[in-house]
C-alpha atoms as a PDB file:
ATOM      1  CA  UNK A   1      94.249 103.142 113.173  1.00  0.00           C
ATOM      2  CA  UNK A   2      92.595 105.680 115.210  1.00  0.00           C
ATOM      3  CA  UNK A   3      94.441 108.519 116.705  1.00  0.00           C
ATOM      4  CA  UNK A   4      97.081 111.166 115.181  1.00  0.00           C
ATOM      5  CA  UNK A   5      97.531 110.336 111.623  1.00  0.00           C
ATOM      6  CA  UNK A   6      99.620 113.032 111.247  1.00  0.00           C
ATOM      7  CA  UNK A   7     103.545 112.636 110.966  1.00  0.00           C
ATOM      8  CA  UNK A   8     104.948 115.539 111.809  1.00  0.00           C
ATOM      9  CA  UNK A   9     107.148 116.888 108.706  1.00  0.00           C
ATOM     10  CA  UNK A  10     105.622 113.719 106.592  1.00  0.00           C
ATOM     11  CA  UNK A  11     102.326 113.976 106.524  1.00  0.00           C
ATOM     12  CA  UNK A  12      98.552 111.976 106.300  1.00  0.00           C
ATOM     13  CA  UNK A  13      98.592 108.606 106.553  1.00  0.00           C
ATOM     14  CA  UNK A  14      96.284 106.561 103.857  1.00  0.00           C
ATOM     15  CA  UNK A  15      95.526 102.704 103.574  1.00  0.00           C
ATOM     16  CA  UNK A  16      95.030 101.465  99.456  1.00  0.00           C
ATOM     17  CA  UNK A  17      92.719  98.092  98.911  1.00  0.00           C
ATOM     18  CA  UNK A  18      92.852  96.261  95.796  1.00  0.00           C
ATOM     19  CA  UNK A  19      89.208  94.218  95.726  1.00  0.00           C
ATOM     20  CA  UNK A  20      89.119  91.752  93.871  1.00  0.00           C
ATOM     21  CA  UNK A  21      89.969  87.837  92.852  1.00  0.00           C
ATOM     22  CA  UNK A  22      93.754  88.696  91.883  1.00  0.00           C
ATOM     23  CA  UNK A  23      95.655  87.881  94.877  1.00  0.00           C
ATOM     24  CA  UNK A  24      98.936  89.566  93.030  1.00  0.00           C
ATOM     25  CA  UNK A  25      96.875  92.876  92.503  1.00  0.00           C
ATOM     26  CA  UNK A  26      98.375  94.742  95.504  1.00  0.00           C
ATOM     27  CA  UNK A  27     101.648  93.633  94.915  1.00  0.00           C
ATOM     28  CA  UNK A  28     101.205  94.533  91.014  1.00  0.00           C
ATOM     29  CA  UNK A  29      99.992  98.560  92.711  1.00  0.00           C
ATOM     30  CA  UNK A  30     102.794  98.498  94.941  1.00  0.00           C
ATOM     31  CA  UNK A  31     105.515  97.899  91.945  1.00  0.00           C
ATOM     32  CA  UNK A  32     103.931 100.532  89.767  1.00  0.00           C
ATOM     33  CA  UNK A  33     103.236 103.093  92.799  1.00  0.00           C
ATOM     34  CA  UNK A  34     107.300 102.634  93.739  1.00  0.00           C
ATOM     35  CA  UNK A  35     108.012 103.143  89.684  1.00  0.00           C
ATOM     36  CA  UNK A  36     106.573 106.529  90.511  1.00  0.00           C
ATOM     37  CA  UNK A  37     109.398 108.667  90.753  1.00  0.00           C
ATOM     38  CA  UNK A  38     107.586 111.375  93.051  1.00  0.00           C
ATOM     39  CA  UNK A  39     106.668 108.625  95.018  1.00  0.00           C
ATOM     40  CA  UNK A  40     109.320 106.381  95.375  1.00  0.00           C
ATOM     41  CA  UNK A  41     111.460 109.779  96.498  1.00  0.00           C
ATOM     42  CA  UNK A  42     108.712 111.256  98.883  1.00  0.00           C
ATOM     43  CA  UNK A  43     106.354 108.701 100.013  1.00  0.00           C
ATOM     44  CA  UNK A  44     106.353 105.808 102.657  1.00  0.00           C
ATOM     45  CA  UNK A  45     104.852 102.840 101.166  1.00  0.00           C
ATOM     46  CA  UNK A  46     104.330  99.456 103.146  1.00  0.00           C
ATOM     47  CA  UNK A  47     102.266  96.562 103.871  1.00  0.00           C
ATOM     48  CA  UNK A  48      99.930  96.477 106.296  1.00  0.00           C
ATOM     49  CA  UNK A  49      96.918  94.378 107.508  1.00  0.00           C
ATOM     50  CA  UNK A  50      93.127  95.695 108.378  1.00  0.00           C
ATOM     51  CA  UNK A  51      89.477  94.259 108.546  1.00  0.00           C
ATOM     52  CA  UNK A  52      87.988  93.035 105.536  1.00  0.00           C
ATOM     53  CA  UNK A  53      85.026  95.423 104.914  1.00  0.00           C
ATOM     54  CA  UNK A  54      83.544  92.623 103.836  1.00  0.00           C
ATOM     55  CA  UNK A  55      84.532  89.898 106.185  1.00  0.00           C
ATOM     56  CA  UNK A  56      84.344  90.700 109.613  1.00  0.00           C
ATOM     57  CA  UNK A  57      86.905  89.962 112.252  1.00  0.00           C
ATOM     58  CA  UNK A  58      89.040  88.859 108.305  1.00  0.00           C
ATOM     59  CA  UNK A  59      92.593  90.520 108.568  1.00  0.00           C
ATOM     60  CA  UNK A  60      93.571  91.648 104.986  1.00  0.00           C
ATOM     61  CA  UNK A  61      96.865  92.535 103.109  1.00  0.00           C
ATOM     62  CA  UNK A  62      96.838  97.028 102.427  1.00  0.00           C
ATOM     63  CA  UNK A  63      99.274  98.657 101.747  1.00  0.00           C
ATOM     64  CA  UNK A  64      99.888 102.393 103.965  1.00  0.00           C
ATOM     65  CA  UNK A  65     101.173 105.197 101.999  1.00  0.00           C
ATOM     66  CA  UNK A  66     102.445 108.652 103.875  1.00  0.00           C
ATOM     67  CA  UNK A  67     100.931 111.388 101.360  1.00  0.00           C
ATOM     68  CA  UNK A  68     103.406 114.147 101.522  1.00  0.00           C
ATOM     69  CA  UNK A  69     104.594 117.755  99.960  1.00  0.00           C
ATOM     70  CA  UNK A  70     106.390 115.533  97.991  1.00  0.00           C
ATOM     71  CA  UNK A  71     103.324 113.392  96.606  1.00  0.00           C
ATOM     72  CA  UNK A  72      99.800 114.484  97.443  1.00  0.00           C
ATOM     73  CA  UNK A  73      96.529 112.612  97.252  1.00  0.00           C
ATOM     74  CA  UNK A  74      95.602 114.088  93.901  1.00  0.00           C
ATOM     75  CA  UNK A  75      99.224 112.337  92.461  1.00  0.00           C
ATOM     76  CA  UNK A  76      97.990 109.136  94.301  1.00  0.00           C
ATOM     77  CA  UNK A  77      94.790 109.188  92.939  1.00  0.00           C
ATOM     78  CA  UNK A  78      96.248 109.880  89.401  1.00  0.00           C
ATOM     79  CA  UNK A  79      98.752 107.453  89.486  1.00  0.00           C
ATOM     80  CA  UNK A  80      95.751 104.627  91.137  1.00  0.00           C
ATOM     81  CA  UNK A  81      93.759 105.506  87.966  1.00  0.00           C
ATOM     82  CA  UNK A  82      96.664 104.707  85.558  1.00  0.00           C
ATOM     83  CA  UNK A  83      97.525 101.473  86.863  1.00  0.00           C
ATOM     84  CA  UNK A  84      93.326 100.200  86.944  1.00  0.00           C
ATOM     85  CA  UNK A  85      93.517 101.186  83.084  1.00  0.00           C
ATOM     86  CA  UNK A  86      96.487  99.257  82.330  1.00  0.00           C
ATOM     87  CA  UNK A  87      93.939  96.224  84.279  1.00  0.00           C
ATOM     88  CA  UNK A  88      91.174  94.096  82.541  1.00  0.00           C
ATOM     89  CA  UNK A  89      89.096  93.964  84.338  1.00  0.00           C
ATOM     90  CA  UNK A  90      90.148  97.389  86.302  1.00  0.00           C
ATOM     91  CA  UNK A  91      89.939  96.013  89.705  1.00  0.00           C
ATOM     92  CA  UNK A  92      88.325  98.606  92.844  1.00  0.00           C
ATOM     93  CA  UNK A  93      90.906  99.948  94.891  1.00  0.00           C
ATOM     94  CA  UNK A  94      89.968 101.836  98.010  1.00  0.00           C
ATOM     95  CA  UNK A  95      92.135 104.509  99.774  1.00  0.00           C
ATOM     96  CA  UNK A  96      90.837 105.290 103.377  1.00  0.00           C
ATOM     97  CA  UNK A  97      92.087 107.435 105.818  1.00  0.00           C
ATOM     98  CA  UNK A  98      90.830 108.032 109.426  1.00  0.00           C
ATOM     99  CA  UNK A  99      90.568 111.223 110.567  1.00  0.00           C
ATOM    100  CA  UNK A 100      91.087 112.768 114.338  1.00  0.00           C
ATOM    101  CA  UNK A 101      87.236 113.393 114.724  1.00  0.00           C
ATOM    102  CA  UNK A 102      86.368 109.357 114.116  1.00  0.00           C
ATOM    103  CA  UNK A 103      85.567 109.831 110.569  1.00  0.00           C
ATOM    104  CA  UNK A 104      87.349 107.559 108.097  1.00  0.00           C
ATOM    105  CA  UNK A 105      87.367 109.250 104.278  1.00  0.00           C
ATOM    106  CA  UNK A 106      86.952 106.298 101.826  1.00  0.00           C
ATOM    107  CA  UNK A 107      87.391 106.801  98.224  1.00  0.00           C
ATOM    108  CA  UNK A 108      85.362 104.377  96.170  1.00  0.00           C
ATOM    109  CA  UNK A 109      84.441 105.785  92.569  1.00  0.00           C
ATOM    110  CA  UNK A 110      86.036 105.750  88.837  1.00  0.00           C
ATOM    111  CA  UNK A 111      83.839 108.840  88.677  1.00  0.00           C
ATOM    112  CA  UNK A 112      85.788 112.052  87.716  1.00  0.00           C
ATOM    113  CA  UNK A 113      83.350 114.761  89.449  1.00  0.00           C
ATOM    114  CA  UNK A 114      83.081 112.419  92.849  1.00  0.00           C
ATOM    115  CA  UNK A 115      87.024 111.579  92.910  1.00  0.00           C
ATOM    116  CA  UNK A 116      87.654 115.266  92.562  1.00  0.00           C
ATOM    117  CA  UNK A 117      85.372 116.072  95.392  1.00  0.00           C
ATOM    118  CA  UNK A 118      86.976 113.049  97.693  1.00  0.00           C
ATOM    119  CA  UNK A 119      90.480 113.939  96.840  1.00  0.00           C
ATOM    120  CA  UNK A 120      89.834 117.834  98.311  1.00  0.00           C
ATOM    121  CA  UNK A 121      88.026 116.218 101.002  1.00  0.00           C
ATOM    122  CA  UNK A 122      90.918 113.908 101.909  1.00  0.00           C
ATOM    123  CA  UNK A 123      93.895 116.751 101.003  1.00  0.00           C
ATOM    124  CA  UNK A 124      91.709 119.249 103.162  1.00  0.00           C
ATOM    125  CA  UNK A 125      91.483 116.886 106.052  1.00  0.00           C
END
């Protein structure tokens, strides 16, 4: 992505990747991200494609999300964490973001004190 990822009066850009063997995952966190009502109302969801992490030069299906005023990472992650418990087996979802300087922030944990920290991290950036 690369660039500005900052809309003015919208927000940070963020890409979401569902890992995993369930090629309906993505679409299954798209429905229940657009069932949240915050989100539906203040967020930009759509599909997308970007290189497999695991593939390279593989184009894969993500979805790009507009965090907002309206719906902020810490919602996002919430929300992300509700759907993977409704799951068996919780599939890994990973929300990037690439920031001005380079840097992409990835977020690739279940663990409370390291999805705090990556949340501020990604709301700060």
């Amino acid at each position: 992505m690369g660039g500005d990822n900052r809309i003015v009066g919208l927000g940070v850009r963020v890409r979401i990747q569902v890992e995993g063997e369930d090629p309906e995952a993505l679409r299954s966190l798209r429905g229940f991200l657009h069932e949240e009502p915050a989100a539906r109302r203040s967020a930009d969801l759509s599909w997308a494609k970007a290189e497999s992490s695991q593939q390279m030069g593989v184009l894969i299906d993500v979805l790009t999300l507009i965090l907002g005023t309206g719906f902020s990472a810490s919602q996002l992650v919430m929300t992300i964490a509700n759907w993977r418990r409704a799951r068996h087996p919780a599939p890994i979802v990973t929300i990037s973001q690439d920031v001005g300087d380079g840097r992409t922030i990835r977020i690739e944990t279940s663990d409370p004190a390291i999805l705090a920290q990556a949340v501020r991290e990604l709301e700060s950036s």
